[in-house]
Structures are given as structure tokens and as C-alpha cells.
C-alpha atoms as a PDB file:
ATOM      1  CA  UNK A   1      -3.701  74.413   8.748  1.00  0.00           C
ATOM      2  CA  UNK A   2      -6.987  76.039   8.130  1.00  0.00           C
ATOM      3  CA  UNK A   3     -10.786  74.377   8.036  1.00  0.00           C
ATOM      4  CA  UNK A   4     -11.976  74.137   4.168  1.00  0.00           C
ATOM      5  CA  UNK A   5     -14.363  76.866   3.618  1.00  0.00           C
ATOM      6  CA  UNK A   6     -18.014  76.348   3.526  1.00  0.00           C
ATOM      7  CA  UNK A   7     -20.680  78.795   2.930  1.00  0.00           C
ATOM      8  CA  UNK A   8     -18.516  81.493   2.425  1.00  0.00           C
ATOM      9  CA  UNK A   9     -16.826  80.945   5.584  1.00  0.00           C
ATOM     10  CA  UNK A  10     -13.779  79.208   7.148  1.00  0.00           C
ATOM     11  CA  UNK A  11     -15.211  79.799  10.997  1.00  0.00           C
ATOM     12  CA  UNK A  12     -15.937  76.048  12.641  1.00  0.00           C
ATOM     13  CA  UNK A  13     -19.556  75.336  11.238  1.00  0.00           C
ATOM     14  CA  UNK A  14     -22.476  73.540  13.218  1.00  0.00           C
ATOM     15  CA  UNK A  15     -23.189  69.963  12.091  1.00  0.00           C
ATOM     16  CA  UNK A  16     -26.501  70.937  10.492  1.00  0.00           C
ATOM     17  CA  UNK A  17     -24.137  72.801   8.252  1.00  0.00           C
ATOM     18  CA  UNK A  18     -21.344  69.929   7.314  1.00  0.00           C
ATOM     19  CA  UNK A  19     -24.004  67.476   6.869  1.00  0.00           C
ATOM     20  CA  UNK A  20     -25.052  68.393   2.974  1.00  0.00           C
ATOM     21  CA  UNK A  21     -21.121  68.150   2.561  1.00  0.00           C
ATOM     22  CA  UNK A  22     -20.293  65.085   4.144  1.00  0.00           C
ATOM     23  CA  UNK A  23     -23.126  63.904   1.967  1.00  0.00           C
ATOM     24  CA  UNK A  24     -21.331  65.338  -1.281  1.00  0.00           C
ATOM     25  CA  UNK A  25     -17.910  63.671  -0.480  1.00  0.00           C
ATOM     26  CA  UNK A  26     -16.569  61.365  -3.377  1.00  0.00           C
ATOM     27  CA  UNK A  27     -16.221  57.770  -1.649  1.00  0.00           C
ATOM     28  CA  UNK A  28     -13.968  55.200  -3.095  1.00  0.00           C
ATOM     29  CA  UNK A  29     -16.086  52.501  -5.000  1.00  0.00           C
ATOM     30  CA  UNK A  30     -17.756  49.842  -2.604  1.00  0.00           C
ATOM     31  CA  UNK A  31     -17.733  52.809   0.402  1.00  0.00           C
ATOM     32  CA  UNK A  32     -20.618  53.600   1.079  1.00  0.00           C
ATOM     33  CA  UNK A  33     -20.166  55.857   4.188  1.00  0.00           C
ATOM     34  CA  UNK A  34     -17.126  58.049   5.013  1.00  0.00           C
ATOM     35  CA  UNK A  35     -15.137  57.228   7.695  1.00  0.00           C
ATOM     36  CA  UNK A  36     -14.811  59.189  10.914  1.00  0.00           C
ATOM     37  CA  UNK A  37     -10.631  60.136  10.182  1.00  0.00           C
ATOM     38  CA  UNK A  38     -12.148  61.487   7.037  1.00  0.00           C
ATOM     39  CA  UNK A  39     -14.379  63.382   8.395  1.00  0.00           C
ATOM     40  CA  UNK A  40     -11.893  65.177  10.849  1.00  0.00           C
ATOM     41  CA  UNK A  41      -9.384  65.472   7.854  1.00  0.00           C
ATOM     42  CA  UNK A  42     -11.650  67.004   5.318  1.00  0.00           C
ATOM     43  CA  UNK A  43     -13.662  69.510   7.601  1.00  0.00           C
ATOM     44  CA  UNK A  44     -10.812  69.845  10.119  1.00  0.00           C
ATOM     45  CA  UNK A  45     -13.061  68.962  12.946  1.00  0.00           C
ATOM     46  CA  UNK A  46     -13.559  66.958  16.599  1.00  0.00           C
ATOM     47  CA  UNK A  47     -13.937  63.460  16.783  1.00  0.00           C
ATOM     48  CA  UNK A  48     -17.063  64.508  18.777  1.00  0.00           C
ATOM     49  CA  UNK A  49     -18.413  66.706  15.382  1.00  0.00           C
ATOM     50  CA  UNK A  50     -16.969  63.522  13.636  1.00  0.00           C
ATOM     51  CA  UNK A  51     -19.097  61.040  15.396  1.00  0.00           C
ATOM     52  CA  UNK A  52     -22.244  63.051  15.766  1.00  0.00           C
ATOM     53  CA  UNK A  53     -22.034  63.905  11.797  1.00  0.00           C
ATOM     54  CA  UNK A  54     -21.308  59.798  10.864  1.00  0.00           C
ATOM     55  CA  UNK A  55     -24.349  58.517  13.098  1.00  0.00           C
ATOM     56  CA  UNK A  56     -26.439  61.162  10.986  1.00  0.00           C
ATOM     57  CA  UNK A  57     -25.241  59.066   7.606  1.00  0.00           C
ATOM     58  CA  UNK A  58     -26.187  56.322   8.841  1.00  0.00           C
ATOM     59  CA  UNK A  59     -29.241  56.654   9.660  1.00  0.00           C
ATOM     60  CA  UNK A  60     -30.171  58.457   6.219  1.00  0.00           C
ATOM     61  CA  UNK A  61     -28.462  55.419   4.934  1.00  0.00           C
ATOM     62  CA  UNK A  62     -30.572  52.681   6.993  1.00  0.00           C
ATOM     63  CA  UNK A  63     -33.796  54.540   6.181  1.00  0.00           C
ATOM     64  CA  UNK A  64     -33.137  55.047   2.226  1.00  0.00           C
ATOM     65  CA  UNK A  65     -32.675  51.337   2.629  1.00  0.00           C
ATOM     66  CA  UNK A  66     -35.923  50.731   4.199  1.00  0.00           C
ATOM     67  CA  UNK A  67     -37.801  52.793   1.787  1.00  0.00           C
ATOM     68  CA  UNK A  68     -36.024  50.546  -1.110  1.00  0.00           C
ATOM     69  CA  UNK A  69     -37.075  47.472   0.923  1.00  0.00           C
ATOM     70  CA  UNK A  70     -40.569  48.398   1.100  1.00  0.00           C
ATOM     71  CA  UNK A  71     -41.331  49.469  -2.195  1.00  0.00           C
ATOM     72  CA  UNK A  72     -40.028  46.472  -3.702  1.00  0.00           C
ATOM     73  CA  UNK A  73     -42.108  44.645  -1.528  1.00  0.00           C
ATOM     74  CA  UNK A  74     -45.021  46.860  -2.516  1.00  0.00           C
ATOM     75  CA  UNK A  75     -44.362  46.206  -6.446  1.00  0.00           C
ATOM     76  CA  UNK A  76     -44.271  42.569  -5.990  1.00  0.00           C
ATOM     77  CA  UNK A  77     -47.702  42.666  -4.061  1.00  0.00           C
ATOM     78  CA  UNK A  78     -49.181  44.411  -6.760  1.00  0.00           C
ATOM     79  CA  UNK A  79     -50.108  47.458  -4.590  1.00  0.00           C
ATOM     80  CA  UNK A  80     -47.792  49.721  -6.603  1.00  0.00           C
ATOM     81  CA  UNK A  81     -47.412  48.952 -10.646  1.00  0.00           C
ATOM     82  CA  UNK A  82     -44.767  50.747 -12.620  1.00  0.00           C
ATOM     83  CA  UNK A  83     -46.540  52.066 -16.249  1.00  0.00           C
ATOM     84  CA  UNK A  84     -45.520  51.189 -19.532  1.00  0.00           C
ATOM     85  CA  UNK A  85     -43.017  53.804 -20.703  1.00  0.00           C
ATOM     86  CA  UNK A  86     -44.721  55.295 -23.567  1.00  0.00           C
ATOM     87  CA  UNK A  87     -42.197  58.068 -23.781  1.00  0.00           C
ATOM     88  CA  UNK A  88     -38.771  58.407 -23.792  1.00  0.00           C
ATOM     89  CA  UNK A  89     -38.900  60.146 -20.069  1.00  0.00           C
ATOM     90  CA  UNK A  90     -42.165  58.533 -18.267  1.00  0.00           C
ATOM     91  CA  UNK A  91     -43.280  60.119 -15.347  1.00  0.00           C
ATOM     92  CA  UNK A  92     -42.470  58.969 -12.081  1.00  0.00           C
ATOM     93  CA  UNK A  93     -45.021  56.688 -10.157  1.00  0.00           C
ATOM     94  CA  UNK A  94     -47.056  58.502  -7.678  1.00  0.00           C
ATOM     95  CA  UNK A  95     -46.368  56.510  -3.781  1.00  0.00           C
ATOM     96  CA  UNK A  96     -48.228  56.211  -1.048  1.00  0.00           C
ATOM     97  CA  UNK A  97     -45.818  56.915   1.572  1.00  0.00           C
ATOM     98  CA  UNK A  98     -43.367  59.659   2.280  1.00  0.00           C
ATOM     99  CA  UNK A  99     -40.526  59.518  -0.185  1.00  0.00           C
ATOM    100  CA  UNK A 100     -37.441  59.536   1.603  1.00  0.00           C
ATOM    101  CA  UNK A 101     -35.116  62.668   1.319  1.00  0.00           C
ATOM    102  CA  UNK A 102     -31.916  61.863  -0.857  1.00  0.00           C
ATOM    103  CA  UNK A 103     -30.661  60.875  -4.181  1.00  0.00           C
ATOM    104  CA  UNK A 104     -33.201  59.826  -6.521  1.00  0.00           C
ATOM    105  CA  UNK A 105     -34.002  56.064  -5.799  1.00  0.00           C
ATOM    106  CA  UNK A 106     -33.114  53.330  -8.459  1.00  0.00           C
ATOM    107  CA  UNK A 107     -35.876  52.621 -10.605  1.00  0.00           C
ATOM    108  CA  UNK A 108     -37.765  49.423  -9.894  1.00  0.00           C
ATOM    109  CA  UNK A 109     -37.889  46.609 -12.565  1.00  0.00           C
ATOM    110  CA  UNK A 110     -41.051  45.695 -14.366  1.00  0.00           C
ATOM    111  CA  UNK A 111     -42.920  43.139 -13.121  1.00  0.00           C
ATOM    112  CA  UNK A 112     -45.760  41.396 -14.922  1.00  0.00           C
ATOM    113  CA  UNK A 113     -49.293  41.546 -13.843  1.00  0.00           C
ATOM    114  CA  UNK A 114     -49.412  37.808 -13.836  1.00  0.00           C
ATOM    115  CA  UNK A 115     -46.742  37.698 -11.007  1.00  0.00           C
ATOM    116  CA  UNK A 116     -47.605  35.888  -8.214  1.00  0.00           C
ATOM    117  CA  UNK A 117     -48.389  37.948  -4.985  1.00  0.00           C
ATOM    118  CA  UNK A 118     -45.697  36.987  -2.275  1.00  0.00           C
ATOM    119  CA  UNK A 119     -45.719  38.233   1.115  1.00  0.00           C
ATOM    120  CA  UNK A 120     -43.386  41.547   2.146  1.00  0.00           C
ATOM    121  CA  UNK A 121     -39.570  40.399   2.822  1.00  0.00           C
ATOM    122  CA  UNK A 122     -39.261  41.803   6.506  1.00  0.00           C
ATOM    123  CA  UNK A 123     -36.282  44.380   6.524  1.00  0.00           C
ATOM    124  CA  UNK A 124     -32.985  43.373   8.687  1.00  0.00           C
ATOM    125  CA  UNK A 125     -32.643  45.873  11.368  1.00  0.00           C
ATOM    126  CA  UNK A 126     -30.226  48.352  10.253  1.00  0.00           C
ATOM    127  CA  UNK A 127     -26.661  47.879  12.368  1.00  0.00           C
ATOM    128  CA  UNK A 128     -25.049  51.115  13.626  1.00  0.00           C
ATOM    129  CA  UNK A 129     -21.473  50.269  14.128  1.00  0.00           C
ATOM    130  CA  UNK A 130     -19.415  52.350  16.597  1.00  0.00           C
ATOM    131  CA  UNK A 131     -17.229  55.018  14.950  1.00  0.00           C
ATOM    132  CA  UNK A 132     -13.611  53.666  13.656  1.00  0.00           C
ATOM    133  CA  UNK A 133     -11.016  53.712  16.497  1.00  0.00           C
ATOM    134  CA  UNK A 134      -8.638  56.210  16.790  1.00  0.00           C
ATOM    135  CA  UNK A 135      -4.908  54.768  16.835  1.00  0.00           C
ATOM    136  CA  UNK A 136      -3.323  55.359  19.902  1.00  0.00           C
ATOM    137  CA  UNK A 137       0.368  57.226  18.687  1.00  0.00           C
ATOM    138  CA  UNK A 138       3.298  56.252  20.406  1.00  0.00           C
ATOM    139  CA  UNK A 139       5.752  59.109  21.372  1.00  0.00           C
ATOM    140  CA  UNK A 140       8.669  59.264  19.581  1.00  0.00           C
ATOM    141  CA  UNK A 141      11.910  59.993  21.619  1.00  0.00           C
ATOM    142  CA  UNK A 142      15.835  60.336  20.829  1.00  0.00           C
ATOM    143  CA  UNK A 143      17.367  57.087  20.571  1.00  0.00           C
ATOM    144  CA  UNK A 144      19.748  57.818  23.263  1.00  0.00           C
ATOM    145  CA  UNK A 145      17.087  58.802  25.459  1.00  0.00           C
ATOM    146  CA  UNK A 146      16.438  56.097  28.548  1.00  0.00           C
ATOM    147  CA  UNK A 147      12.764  54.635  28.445  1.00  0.00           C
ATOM    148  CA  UNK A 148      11.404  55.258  31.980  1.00  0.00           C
ATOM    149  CA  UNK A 149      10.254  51.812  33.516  1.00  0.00           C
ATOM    150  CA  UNK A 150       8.440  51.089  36.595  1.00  0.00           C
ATOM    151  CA  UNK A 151      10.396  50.356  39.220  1.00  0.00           C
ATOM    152  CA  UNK A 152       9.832  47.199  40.808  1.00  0.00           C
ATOM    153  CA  UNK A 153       7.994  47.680  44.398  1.00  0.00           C
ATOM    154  CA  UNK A 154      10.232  47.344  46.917  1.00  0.00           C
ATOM    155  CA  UNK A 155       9.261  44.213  49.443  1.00  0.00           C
ATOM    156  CA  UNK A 156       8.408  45.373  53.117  1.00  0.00           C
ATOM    157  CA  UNK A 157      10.077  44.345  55.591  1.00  0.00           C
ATOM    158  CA  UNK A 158       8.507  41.778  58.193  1.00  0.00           C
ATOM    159  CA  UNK A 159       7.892  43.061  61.287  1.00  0.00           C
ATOM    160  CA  UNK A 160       9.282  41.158  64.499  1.00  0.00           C
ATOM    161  CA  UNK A 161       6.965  40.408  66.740  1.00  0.00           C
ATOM    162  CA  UNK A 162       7.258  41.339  70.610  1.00  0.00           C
ATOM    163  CA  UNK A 163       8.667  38.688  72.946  1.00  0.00           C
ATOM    164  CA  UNK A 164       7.418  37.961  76.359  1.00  0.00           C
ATOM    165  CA  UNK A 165      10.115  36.490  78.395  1.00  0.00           C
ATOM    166  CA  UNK A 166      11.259  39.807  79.374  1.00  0.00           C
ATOM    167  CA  UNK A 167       8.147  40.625  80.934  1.00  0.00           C
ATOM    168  CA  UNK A 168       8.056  37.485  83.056  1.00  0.00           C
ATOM    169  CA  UNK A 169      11.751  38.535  83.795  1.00  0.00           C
ATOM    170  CA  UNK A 170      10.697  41.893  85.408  1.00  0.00           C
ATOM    171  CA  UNK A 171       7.361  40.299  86.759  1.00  0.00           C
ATOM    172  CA  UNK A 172       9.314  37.502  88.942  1.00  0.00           C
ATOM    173  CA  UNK A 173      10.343  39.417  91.500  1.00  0.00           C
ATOM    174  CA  UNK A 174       6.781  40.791  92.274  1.00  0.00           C
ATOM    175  CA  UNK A 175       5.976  37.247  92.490  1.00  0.00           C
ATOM    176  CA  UNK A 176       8.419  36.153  94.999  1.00  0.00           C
ATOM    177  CA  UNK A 177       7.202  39.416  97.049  1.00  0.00           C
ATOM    178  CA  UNK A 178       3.718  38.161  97.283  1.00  0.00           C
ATOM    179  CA  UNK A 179       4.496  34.289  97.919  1.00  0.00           C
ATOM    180  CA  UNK A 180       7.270  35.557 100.871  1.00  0.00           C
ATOM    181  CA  UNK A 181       3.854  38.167 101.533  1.00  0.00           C
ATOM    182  CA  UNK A 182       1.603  35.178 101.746  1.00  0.00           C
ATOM    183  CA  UNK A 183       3.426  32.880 103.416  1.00  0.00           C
ATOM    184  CA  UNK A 184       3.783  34.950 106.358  1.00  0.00           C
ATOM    185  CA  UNK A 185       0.434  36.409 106.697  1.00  0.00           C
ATOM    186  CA  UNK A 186      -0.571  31.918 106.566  1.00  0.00           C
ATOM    187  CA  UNK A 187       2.011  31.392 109.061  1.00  0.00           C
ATOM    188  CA  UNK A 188       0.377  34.365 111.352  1.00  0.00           C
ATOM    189  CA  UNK A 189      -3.181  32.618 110.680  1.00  0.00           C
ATOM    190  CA  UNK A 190      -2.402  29.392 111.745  1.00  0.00           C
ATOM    191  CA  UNK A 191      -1.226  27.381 108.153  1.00  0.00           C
ATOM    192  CA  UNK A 192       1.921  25.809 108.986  1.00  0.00           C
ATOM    193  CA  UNK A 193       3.829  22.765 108.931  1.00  0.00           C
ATOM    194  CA  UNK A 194       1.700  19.637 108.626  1.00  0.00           C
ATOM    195  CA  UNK A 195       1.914  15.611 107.623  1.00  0.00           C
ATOM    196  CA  UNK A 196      -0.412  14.914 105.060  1.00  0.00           C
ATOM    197  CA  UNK A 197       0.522  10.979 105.115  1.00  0.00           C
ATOM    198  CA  UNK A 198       0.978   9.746 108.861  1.00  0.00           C
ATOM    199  CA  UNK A 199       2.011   5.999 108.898  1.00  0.00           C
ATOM    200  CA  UNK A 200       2.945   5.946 105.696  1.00  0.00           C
ATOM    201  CA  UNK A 201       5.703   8.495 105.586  1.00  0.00           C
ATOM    202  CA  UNK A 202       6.206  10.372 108.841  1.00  0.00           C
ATOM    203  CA  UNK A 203       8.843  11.818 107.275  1.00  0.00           C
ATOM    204  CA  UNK A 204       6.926  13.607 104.475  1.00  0.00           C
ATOM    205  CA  UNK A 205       6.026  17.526 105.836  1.00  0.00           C
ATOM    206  CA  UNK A 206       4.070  19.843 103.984  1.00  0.00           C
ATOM    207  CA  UNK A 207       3.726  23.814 104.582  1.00  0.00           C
ATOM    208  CA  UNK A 208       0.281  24.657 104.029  1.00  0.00           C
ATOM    209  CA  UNK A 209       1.382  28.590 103.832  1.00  0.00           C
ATOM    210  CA  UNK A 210       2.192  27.899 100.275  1.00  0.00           C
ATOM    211  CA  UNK A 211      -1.555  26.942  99.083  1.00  0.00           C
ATOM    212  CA  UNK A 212      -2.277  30.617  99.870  1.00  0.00           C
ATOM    213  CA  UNK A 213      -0.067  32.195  96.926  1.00  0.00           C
ATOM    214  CA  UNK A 214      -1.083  29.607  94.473  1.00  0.00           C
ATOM    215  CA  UNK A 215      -4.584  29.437  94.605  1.00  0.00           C
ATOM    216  CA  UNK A 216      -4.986  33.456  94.239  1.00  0.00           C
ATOM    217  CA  UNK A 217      -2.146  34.741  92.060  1.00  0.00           C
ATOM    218  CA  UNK A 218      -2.222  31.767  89.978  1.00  0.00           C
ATOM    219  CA  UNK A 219      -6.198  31.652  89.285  1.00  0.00           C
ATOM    220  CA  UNK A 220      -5.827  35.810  89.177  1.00  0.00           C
ATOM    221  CA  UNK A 221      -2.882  35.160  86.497  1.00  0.00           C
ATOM    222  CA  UNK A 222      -5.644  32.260  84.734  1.00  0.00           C
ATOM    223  CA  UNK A 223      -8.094  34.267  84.967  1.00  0.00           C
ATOM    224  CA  UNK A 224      -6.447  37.270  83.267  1.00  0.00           C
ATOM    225  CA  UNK A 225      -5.513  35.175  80.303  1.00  0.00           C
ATOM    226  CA  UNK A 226      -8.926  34.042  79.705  1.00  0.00           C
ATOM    227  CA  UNK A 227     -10.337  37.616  80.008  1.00  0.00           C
ATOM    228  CA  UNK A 228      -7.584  39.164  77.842  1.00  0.00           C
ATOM    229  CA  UNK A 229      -7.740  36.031  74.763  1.00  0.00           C
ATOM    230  CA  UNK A 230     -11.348  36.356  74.093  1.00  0.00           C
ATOM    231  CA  UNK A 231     -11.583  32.812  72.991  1.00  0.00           C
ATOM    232  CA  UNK A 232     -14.858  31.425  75.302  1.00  0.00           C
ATOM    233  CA  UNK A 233     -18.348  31.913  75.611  1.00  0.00           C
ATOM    234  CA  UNK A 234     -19.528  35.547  76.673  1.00  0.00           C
ATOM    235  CA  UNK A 235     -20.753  34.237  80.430  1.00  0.00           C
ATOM    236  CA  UNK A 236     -17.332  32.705  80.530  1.00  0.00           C
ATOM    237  CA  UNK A 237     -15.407  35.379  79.944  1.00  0.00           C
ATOM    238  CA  UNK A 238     -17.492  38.076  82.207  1.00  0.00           C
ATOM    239  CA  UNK A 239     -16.759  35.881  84.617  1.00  0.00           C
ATOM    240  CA  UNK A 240     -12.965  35.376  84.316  1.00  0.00           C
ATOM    241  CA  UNK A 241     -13.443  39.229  83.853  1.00  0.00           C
ATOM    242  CA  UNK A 242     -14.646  39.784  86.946  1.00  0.00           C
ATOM    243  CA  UNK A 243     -12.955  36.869  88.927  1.00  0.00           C
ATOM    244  CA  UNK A 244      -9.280  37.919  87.796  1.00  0.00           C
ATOM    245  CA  UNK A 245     -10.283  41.620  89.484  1.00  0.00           C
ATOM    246  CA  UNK A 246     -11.416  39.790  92.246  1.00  0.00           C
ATOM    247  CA  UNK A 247      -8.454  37.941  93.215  1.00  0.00           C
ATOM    248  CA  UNK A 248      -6.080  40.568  92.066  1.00  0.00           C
ATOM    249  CA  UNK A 249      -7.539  42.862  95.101  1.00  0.00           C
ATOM    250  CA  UNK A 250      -8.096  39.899  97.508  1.00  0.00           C
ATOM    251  CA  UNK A 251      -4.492  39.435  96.576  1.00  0.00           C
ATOM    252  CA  UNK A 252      -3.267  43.430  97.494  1.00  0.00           C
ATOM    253  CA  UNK A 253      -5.453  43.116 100.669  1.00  0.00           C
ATOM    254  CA  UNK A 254      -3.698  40.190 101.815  1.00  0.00           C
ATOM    255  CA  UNK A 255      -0.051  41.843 100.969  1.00  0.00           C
ATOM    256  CA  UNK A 256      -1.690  44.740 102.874  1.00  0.00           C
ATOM    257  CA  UNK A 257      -2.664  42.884 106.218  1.00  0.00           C
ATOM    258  CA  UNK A 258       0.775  41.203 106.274  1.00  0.00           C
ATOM    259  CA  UNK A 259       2.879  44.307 106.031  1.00  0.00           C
ATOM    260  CA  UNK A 260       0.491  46.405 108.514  1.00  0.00           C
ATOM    261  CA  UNK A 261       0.922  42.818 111.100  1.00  0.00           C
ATOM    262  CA  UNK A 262       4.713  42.672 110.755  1.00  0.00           C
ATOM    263  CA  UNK A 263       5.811  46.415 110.570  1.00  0.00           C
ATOM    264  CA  UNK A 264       7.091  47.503 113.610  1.00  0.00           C
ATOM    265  CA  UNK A 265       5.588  50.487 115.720  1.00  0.00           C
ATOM    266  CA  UNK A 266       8.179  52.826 114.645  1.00  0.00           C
ATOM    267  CA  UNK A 267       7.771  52.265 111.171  1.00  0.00           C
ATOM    268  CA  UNK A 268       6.343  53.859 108.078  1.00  0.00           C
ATOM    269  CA  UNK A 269       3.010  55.435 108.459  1.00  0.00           C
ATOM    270  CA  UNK A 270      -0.060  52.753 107.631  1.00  0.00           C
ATOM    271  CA  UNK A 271      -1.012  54.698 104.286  1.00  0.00           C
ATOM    272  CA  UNK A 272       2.912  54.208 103.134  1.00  0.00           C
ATOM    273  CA  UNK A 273       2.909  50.485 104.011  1.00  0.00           C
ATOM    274  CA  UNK A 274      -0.258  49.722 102.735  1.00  0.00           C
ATOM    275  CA  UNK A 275       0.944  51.740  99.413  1.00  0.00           C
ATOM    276  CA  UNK A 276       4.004  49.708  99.342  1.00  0.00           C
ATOM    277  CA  UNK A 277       2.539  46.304  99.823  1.00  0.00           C
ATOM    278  CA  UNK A 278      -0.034  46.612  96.569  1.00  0.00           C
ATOM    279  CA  UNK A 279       3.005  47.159  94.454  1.00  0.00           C
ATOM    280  CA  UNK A 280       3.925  43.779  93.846  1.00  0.00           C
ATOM    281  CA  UNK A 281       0.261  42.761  93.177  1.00  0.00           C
ATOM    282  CA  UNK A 282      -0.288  45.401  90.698  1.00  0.00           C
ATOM    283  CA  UNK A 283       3.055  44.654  88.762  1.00  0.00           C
ATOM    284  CA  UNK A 284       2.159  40.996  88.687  1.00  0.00           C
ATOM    285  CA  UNK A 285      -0.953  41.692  87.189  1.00  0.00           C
ATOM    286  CA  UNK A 286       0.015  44.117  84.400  1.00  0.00           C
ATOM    287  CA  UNK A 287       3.002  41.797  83.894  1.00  0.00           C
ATOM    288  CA  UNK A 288       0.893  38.643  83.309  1.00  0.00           C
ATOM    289  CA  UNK A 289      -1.692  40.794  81.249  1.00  0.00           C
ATOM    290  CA  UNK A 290       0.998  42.077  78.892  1.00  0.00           C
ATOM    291  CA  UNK A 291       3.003  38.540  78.418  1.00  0.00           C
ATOM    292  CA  UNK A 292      -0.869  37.391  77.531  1.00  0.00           C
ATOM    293  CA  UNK A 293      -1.600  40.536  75.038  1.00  0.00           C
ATOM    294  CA  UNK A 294       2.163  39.640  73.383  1.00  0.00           C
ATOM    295  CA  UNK A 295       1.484  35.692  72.753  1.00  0.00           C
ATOM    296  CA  UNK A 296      -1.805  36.577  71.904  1.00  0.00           C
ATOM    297  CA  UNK A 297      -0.658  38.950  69.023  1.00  0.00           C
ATOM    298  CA  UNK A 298       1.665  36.144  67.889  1.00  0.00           C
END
């Protein structure tokens, strides 16, 4: 396949060049433009050349049909009269505009001089449509051959979640560490054995030693949780911040003073015991944070 030749040469031309052809083509009656698939077929061309070379058309096309538009209107004014045709080949009128470059124009019917002077028709703005659509072509394949499909995507798989319950598993001996730990050291500081209701049960004892353990590690544990879950005011939670450090430490030194009271002379040296006895605390505590940070997450 070659492109047609033009100007003595079959090299791809400019569209300056294939405009005076396009112009020449022979269009099919009612047709007044060629189409864009024409274009490409008969000059073996781009669609870009295509395009560029069909917008030029039409606008030679929308202003011819200005011109047309106006000089009817200026015949019907009475600004432009046609002369009598004296001859067989009368000259043609003389305008007062530009004539428009193109095939000659279609001469203008006569109009009497008693016509009534009507006001200029306005001319429709010309439409430039877009340039015809190229069909997309399917590929054509052996019949045997398997259409590829998209597979379908494959569902992830749900994640389990963390559970907690071992954590309180391995954290419940630290705990019974610090309440034995606590216990003692109340026992040593004078909380014992007491009746809270004489005369009404006798019976009823109480050990004190216990309030010890539960009002530190269990606010410390509290406190932790509130820190750690984010869910209160700011002034709340740098203070459950700081209060959960608090009685974490108060916790460790009271573990501390127990073990250094009850360990015998000829025992470990102070900096072992006192090593030893914070263990507990500091397993409780990243226990309880962790079982917190796993519901949490839940």
C-alpha cells in the first residue's frame, strides 16, 4: 500500500498540501463534507492529518455559508441590486465585502425594487462536530483458542484477633507475689487482724494486710487501662498517666522493703534482693498493659 501521488510525489505531504485535494474529492449527493475514514483512505494518512485537514473544511464551509447569508440579506435590504441581464453573460455584481475564497457562489434571485426592506436574518452559529469515531476492532482468534477472563479476586482471609486470657495466665503469679509481698510488709507495720463489727458479730475478723495490695496494684492496673484506652478527657488521662507510674513504683518499693526486712543476714546481697523483688511488679504491669492493648484492638 502506497499514498496516492500528489504533486509529483508519493512522499507524506503537509496539510497545506492535501487541502486543495480534499477539496476536489467527489462526495456522494447530499455530503457535503468528507468524512475523516475517507480522508485516511484516500491520502493514506493519520487520523491526526485526518482531523486537522476536516476542521479546515469546515470552517471554509461555515464561512461560504456566512457570506451566502449575508448577501442575501444585503439584496433584500436593497444595499446590493442585481442588474438586468442585458446580455447573454452579465457581469458579475461588484460587493462590498471580501468575497470568500471557493467555488463560485450561486447567483442570487432578482428581487424587485418595490420589495419591502426587512431586517438581516441573523446567521446560526456554525456547529463543528467532532470527527467520526473510529470503530474499536475486536481481535480475531482461533476458535479453539481459550478467551482469557479475569479471574475472580480471591477473598482474604480474616485475621484472628489476639486473646488475652493467656496474659492474665502468666501475669497471676506476679500477682500472688506482690499480695504474699504486701501482706507481710502490713503485718511488719502493724495491719493485722481486726473486728470491724464488735457486738454485732464478734465472730467476724478482718486482716487489714490485704487493703495494702488492693488499693495499689489494683488502682496501678485501673489506672493503666485508662492511660492505655485513650477514651477521657486529656487532664484525665495525664493523670491516670502519671498515677499508674506512680503506684507501679510505690508498688516495687514496697516489694523492695519487704524482701530487704525478711531476708536473712546471710542472704543475697541487697542489690540482688532488691532486683528480685521488682520483678513481680514489673511483670504485673506489662501484663495488665498488654491484656488492655489486646481488648482494646478488639
Amino acid at each position: 500500500m502506497t499514498a496516492p501521488t500528489i504533486n509529483g510525489t508519493k512522499f507524506p505531504q503537509p496539510v497545506d498540501v492535501l487541502l486543495p485535494a480534499a477539496r476536489a474529492l467527489d462526495l456522494p449527493a447530499g455530503q457535503q463534507l468528507p468524512s475523516r475514514n475517507r480522508l485516511m483512505r484516500e491520502f493514506r494518512i493519520g487520523a491526526a492529518k485526518a482531523d486537522d485537514i476536516l476542521a479546515r473544511l469546515k470552517a471554509e464551509h461555515a464561512s461560504r455559508d456566512r457570506a451566502e447569508t449575508l448577501r442575501k440579506a444585503l439584496i433584500l435590504r436593497g444595499s446590493l441590486v442585481t442588474p438586468e441581464a442585458d446580455t447573454a453573460d452579465p457581469a458579475a455584481p461588484r460587493l462590498d465585502y471580501p468575497e470568500p475564497i471557493g467555488p463560485d457562489l450561486a447567483p442570487a434571485p432578482d428581487v424587485p425594487e418595490s420589495a419591502p426592506v426587512l431586517d438581516p436574518i441573523p446567521a446560526a452559529p456554525a456547529k463543528i462536530t467532532p470527527g467520526e469515531q473510529v470503530e474499536q476492532v475486536t481481535p480475531v482468534s482461533h476458535p479453539d483458542t481459550p478467551t482469557p477472563t479475569t479471574p475472580n479476586p480471591v477473598p482474604a482471609a480474616p485475621v484472628r484477633s489476639a486473646v488475652a486470657w493467656p496474659v492474665v495466665l502468666l501475669a497471676l503469679p506476679a500477682f500472688v507475689a506482690i499480695w504474699s509481698g504486701w501482706v507481710g510488709l502490713g503485718g511488719l507495720t502493724g495491719f493485722g487482724v481486726v473486728h470491724p463489727l464488735p457486738g454485732i458479730a464478734d465472730g467476724f475478723s478482718l486482716n487489714t494486710a490485704i487493703t495494702l495490695p488492693i488499693g495499689v496494684e489494683t488502682y496501678g492496673a485501673y489506672a493503666l487501662y485508662v492511660w492505655l484506652s485513650g477514651r477521657v478527657p486529656p487532664r484525665a488521662l495525664r493523670f491516670a498517666k502519671w498515677s499508674a507510674i506512680a503506684s507501679l513504683l510505690v508498688g516495687a518499693l514496697g516489694q523492695v522493703a519487704y524482701h530487704l526486712l525478711v531476708a536473712p543476714a546471710t542472704g543475697a546481697p541487697w542489690w540482688i534482693t532488691t532486683a528480685v523483688s521488682v520483678l513481680p511488679v514489673a511483670v504485673l504491669g506489662m501484663g495488665a498493659a498488654l491484656a488492655h492493648l489486646v481488648r482494646a484492638h478488639d
